[in-house]
PDB file of N, CA and C in Angstrom:
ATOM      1  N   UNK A   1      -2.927  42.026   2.513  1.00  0.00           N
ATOM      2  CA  UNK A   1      -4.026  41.502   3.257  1.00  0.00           C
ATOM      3  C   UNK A   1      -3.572  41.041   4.648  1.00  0.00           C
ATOM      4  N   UNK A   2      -2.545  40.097   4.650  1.00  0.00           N
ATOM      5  CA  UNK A   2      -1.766  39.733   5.882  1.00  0.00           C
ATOM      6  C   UNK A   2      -1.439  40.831   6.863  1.00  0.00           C
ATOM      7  N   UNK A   3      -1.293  42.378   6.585  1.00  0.00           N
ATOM      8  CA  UNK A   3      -1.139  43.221   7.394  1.00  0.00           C
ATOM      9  C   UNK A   3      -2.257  43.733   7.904  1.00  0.00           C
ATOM     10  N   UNK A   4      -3.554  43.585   7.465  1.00  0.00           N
ATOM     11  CA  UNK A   4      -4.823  43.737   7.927  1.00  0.00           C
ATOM     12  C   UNK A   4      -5.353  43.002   8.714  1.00  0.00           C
ATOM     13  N   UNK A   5      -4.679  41.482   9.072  1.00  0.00           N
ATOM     14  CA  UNK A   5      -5.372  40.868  10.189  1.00  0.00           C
ATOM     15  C   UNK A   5      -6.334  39.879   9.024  1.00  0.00           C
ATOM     16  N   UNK A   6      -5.993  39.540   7.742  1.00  0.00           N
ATOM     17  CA  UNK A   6      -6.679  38.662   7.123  1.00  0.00           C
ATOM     18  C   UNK A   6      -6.465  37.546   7.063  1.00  0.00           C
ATOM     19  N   UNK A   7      -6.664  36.850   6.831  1.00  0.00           N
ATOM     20  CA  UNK A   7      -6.062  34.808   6.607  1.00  0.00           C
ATOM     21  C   UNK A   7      -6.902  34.075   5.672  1.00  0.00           C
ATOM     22  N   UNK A   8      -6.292  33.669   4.773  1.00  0.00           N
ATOM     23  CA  UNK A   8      -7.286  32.764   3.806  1.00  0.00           C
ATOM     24  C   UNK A   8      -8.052  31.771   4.291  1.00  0.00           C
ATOM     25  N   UNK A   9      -9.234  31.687   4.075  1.00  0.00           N
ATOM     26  CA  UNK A   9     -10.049  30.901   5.199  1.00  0.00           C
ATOM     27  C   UNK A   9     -11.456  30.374   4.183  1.00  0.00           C
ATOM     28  N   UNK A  10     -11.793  29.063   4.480  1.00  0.00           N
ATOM     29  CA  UNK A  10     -12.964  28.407   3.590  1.00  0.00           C
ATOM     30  C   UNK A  10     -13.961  28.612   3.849  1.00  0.00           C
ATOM     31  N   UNK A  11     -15.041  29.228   3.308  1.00  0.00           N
ATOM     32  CA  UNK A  11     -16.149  29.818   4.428  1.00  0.00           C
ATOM     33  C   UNK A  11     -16.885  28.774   4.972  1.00  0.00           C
ATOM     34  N   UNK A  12     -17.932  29.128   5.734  1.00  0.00           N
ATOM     35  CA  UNK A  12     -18.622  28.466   6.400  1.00  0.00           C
ATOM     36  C   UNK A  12     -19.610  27.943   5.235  1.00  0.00           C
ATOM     37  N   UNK A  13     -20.737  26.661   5.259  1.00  0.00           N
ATOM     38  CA  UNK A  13     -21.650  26.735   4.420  1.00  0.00           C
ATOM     39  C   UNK A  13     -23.538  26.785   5.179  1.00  0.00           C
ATOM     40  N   UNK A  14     -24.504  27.779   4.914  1.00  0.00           N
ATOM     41  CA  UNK A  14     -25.573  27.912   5.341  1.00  0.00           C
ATOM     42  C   UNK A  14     -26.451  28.104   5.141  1.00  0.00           C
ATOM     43  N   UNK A  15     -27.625  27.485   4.675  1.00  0.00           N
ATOM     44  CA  UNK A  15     -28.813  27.598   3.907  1.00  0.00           C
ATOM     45  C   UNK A  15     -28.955  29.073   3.720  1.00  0.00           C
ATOM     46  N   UNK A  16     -29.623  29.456   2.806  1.00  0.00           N
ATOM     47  CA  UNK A  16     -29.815  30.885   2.590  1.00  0.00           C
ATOM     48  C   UNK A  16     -31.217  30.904   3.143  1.00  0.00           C
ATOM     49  N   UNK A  17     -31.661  30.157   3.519  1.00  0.00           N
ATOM     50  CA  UNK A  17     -33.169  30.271   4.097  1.00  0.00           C
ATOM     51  C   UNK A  17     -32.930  30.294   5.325  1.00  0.00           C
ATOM     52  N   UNK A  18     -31.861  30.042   6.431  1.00  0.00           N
ATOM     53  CA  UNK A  18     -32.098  30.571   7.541  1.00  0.00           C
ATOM     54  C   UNK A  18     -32.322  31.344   8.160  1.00  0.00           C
ATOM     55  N   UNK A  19     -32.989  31.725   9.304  1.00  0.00           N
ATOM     56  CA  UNK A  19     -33.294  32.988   9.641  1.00  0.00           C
ATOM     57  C   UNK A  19     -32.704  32.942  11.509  1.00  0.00           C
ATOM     58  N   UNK A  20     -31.379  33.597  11.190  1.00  0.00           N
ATOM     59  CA  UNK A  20     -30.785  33.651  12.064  1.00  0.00           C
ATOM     60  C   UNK A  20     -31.160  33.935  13.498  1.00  0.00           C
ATOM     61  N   UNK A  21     -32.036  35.228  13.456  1.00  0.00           N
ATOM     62  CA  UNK A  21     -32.747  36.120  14.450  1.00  0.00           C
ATOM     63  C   UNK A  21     -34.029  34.920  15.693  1.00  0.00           C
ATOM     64  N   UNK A  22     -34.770  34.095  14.359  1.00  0.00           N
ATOM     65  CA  UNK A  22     -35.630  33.318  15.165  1.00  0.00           C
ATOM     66  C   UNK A  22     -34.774  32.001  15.627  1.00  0.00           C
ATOM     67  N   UNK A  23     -33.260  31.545  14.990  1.00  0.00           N
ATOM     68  CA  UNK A  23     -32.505  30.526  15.721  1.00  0.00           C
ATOM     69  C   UNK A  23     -31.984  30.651  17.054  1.00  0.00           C
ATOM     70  N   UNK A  24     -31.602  32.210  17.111  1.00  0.00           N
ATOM     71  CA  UNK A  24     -31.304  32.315  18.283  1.00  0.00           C
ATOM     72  C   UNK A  24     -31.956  32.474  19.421  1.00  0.00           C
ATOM     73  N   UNK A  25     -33.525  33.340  18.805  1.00  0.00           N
ATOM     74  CA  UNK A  25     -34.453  33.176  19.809  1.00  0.00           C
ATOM     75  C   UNK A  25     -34.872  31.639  20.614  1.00  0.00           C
ATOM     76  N   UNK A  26     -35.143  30.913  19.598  1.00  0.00           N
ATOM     77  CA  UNK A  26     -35.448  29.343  20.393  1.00  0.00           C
ATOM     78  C   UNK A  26     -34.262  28.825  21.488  1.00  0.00           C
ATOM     79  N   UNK A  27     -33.309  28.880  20.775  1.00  0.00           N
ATOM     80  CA  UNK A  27     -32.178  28.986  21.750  1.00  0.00           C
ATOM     81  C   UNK A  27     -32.148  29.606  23.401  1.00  0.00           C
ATOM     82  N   UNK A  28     -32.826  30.576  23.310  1.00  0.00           N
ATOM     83  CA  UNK A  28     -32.194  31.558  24.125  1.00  0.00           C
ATOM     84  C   UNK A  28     -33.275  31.588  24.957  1.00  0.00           C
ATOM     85  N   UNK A  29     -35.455  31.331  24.299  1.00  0.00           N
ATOM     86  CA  UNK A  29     -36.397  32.071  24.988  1.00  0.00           C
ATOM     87  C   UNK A  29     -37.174  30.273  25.114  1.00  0.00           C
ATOM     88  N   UNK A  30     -37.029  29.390  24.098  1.00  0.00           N
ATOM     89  CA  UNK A  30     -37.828  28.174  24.015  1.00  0.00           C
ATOM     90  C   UNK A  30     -37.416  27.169  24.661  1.00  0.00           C
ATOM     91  N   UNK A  31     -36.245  26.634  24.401  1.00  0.00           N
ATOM     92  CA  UNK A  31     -35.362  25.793  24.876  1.00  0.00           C
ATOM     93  C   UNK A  31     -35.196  25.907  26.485  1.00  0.00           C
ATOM     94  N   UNK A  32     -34.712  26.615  27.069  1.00  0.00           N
ATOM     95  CA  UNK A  32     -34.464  26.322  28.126  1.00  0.00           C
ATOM     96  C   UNK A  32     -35.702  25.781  29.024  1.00  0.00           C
ATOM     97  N   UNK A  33     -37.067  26.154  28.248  1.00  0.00           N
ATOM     98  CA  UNK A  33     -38.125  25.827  29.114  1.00  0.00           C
ATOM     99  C   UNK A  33     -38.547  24.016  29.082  1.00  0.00           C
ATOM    100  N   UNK A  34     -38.303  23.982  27.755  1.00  0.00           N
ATOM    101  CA  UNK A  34     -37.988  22.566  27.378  1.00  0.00           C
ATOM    102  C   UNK A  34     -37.433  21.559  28.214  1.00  0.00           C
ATOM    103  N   UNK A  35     -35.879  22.508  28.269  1.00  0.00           N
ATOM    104  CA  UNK A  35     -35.045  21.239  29.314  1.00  0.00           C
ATOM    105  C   UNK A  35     -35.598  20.974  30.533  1.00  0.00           C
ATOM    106  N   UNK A  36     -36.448  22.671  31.155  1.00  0.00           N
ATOM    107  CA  UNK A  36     -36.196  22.538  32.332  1.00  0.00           C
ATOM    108  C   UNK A  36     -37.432  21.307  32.918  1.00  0.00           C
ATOM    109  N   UNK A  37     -38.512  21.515  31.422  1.00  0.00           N
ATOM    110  CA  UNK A  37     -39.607  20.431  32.035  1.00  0.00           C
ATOM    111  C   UNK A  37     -39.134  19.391  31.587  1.00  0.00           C
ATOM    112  N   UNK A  38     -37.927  18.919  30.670  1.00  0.00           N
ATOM    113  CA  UNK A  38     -37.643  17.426  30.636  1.00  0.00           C
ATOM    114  C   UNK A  38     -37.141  16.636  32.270  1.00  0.00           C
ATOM    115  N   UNK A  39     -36.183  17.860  32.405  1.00  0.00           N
ATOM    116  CA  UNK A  39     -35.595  17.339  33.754  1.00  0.00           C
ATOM    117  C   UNK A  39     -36.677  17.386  35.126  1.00  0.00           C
ATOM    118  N   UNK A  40     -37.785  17.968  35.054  1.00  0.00           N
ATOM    119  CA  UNK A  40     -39.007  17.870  35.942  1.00  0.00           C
ATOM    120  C   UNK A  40     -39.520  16.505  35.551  1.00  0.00           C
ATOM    121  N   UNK A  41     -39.712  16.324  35.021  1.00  0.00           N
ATOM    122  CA  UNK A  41     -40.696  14.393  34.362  1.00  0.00           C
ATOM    123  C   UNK A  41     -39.157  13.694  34.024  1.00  0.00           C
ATOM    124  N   UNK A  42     -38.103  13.728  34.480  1.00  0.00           N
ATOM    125  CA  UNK A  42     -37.059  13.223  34.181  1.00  0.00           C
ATOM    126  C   UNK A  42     -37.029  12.213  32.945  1.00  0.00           C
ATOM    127  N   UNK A  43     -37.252  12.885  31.940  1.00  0.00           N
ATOM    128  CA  UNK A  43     -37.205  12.716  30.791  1.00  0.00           C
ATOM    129  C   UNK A  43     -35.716  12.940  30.260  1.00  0.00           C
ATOM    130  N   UNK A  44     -35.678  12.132  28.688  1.00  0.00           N
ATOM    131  CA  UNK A  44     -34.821  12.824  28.093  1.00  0.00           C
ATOM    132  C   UNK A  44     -34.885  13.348  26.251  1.00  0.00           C
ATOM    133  N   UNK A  45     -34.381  13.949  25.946  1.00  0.00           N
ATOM    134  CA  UNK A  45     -34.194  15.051  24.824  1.00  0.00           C
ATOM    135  C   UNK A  45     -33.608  13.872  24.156  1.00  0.00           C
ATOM    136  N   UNK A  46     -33.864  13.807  22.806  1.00  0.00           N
ATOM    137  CA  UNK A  46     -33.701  13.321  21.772  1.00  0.00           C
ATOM    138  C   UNK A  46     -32.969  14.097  20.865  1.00  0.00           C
ATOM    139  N   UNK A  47     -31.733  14.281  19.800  1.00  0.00           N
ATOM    140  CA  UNK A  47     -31.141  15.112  18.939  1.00  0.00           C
ATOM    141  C   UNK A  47     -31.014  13.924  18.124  1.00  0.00           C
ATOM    142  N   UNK A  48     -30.840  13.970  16.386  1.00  0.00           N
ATOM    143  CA  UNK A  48     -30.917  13.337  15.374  1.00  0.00           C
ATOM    144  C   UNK A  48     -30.415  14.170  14.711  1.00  0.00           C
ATOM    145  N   UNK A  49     -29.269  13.605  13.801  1.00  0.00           N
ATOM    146  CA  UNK A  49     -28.912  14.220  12.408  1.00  0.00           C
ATOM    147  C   UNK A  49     -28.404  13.220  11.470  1.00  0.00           C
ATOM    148  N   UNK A  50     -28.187  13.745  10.366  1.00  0.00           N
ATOM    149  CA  UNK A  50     -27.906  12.829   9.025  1.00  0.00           C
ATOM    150  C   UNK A  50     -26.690  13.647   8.434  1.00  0.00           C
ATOM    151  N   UNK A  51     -25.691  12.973   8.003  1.00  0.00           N
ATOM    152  CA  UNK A  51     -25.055  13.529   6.942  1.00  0.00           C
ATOM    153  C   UNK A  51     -24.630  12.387   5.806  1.00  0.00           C
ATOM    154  N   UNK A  52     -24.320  12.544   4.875  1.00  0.00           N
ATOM    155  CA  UNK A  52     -23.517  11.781   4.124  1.00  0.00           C
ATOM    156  C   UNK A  52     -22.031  11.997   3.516  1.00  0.00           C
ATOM    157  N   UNK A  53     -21.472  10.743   3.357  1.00  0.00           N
ATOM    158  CA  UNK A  53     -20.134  10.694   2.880  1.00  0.00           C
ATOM    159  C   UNK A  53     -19.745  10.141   1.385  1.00  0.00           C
ATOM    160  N   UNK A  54     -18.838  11.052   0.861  1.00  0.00           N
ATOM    161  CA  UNK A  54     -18.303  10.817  -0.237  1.00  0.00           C
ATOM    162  C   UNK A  54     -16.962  10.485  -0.555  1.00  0.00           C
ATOM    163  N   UNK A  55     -16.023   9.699  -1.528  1.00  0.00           N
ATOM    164  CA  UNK A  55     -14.846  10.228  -1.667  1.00  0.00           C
ATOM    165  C   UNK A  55     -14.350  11.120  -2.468  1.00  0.00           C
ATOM    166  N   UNK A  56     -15.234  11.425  -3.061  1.00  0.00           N
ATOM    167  CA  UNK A  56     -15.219  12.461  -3.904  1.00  0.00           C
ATOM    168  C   UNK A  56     -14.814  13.637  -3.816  1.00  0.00           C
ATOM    169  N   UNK A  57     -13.764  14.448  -3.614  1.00  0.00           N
ATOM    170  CA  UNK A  57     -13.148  15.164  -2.900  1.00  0.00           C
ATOM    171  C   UNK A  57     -13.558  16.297  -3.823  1.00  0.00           C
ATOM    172  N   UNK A  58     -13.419  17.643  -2.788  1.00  0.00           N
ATOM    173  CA  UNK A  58     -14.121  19.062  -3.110  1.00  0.00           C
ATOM    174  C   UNK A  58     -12.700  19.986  -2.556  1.00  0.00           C
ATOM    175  N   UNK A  59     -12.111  19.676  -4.031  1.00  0.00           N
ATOM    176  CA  UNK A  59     -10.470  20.686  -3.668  1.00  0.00           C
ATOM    177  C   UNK A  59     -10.610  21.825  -3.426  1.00  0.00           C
ATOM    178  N   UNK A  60      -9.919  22.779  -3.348  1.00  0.00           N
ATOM    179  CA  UNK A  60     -10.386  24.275  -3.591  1.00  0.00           C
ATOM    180  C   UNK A  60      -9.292  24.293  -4.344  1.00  0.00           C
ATOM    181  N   UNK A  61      -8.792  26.040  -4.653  1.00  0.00           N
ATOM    182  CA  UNK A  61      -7.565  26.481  -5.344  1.00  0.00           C
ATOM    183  C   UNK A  61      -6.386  25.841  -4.929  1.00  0.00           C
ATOM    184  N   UNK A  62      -5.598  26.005  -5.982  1.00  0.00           N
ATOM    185  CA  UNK A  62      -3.652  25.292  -5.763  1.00  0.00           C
ATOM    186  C   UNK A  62      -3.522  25.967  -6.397  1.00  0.00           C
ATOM    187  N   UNK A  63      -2.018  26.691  -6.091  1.00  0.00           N
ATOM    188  CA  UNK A  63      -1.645  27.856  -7.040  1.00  0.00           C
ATOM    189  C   UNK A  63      -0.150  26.490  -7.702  1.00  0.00           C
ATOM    190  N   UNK A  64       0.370  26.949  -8.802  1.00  0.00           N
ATOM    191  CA  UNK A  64       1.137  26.629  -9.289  1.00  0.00           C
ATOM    192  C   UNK A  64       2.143  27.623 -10.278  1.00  0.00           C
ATOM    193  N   UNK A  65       3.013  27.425 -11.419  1.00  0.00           N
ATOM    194  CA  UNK A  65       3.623  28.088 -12.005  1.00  0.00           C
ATOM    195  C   UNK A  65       2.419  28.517 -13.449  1.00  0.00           C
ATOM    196  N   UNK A  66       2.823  29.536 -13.678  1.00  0.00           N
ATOM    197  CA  UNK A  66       1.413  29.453 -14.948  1.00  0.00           C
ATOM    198  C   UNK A  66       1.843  28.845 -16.035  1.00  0.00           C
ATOM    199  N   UNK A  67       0.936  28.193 -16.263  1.00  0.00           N
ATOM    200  CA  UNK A  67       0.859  26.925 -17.980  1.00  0.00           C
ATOM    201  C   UNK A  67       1.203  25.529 -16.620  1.00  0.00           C
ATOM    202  N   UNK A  68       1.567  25.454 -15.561  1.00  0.00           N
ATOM    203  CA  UNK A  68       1.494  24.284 -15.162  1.00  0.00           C
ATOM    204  C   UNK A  68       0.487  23.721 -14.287  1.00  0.00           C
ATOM    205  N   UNK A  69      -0.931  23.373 -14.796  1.00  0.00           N
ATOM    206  CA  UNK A  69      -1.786  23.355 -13.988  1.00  0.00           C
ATOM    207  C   UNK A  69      -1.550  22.223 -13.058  1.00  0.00           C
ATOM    208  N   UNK A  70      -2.223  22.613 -11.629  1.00  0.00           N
ATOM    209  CA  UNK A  70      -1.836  21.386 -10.619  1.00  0.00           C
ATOM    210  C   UNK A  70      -2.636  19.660 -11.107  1.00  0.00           C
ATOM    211  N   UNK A  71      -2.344  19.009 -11.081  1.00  0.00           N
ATOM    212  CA  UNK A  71      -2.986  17.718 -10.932  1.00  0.00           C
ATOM    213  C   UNK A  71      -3.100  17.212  -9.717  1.00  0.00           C
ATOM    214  N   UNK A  72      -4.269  16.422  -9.127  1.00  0.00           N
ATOM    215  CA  UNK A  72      -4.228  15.937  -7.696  1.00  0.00           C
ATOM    216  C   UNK A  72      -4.932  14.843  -8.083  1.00  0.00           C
ATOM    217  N   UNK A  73      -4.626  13.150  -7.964  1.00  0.00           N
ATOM    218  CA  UNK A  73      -5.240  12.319  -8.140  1.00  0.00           C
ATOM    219  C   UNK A  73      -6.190  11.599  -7.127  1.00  0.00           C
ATOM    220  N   UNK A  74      -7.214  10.913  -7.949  1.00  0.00           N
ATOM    221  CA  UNK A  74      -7.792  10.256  -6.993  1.00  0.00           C
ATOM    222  C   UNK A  74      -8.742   9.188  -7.590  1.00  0.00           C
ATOM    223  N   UNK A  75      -9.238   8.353  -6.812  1.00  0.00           N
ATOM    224  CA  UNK A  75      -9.138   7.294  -7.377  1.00  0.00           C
ATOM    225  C   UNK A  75     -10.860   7.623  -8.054  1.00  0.00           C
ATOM    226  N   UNK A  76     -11.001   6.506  -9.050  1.00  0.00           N
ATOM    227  CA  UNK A  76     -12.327   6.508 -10.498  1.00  0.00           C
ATOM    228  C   UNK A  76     -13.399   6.472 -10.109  1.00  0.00           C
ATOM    229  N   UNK A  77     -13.587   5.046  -8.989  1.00  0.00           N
ATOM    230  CA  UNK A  77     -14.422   4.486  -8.197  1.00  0.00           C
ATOM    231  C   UNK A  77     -14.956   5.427  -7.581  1.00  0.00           C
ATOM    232  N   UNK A  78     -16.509   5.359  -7.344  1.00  0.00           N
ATOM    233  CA  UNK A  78     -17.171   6.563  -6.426  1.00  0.00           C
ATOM    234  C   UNK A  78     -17.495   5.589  -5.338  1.00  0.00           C
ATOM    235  N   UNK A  79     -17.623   6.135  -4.451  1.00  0.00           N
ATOM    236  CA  UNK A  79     -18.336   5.457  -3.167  1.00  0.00           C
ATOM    237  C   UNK A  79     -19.355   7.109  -2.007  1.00  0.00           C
ATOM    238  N   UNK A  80     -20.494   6.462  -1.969  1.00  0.00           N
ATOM    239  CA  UNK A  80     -21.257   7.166  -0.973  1.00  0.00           C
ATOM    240  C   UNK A  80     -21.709   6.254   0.119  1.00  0.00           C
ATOM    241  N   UNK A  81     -21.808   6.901   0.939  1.00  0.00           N
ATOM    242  CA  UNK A  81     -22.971   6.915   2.227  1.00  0.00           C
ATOM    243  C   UNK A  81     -23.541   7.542   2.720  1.00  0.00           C
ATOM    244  N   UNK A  82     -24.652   7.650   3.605  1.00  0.00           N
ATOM    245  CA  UNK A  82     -25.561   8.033   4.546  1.00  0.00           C
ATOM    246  C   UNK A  82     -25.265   7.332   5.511  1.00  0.00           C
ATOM    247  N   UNK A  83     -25.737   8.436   6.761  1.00  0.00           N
ATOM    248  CA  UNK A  83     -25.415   7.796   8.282  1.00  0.00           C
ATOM    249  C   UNK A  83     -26.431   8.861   8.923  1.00  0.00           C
ATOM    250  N   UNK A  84     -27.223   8.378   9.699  1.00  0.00           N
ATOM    251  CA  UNK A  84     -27.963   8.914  10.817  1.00  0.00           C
ATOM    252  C   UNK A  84     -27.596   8.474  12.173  1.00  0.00           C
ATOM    253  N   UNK A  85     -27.351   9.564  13.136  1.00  0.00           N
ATOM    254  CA  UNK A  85     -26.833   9.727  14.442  1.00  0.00           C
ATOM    255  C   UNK A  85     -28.031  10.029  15.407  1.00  0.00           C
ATOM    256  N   UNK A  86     -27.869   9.892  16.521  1.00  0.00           N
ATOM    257  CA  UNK A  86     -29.141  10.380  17.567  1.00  0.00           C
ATOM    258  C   UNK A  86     -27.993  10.105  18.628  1.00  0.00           C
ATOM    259  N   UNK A  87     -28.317  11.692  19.410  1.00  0.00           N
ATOM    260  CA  UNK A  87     -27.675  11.578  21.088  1.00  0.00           C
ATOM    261  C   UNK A  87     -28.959  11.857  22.014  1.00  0.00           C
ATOM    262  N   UNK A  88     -28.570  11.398  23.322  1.00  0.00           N
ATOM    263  CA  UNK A  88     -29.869  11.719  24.055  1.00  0.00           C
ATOM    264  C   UNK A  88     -29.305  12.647  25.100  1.00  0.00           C
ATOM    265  N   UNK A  89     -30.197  13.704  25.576  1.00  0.00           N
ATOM    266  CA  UNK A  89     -30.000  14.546  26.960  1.00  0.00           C
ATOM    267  C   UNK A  89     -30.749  13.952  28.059  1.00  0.00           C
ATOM    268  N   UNK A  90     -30.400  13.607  28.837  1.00  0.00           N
ATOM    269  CA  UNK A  90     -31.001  13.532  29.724  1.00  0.00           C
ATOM    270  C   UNK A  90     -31.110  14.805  30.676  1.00  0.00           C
ATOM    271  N   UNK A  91     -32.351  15.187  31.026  1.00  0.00           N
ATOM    272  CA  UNK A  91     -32.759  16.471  31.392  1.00  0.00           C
ATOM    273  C   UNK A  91     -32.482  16.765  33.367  1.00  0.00           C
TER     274      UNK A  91
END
């Protein structure tokens, strides 16, 4: 694989409901008209997102010797959060 120009790599993750074709359109045909009248009424653009945090860790593969499966510890206790962010553009 390594002689093909391959590299083990984690994929990306992406709703299966996106629809790529109309993301890029807004991007490319909506948006700019947006900014350009924010920055006319010197306004600004609002962006918001959410993610949350876990410690809960999401290993992938470990190779080891066979019959010796890897162990990776971590601690019992769960802990989560949520966090919501907002940046502003000014136009």
């Amino acid at each position: 694989m390594r002689g093909w120009g391959f590299t083990a790599q984690r994929p990306v993750r992406r709703a299966s409901e996106r629809r790529e074709a109309d993301v890029q359109a807004w991007i490319n045909d909506d948006y700019p008209g947006i900014a350009a009248r924010a920055k006319a009424e010197k306004a600004e653009i609002q962006w918001a997102d959410e993610t949350g945090l876990s410690n809960q860790a999401n290993y992938g593969k470990s190779f080891a010797p066979k019959g010796e499966t890897p162990v990776i510890s971590r601690p019992a206790t769960r802990f989560s959060q949520s966090m919501i962010s907002r940046q502003a553009f000014i136009g």
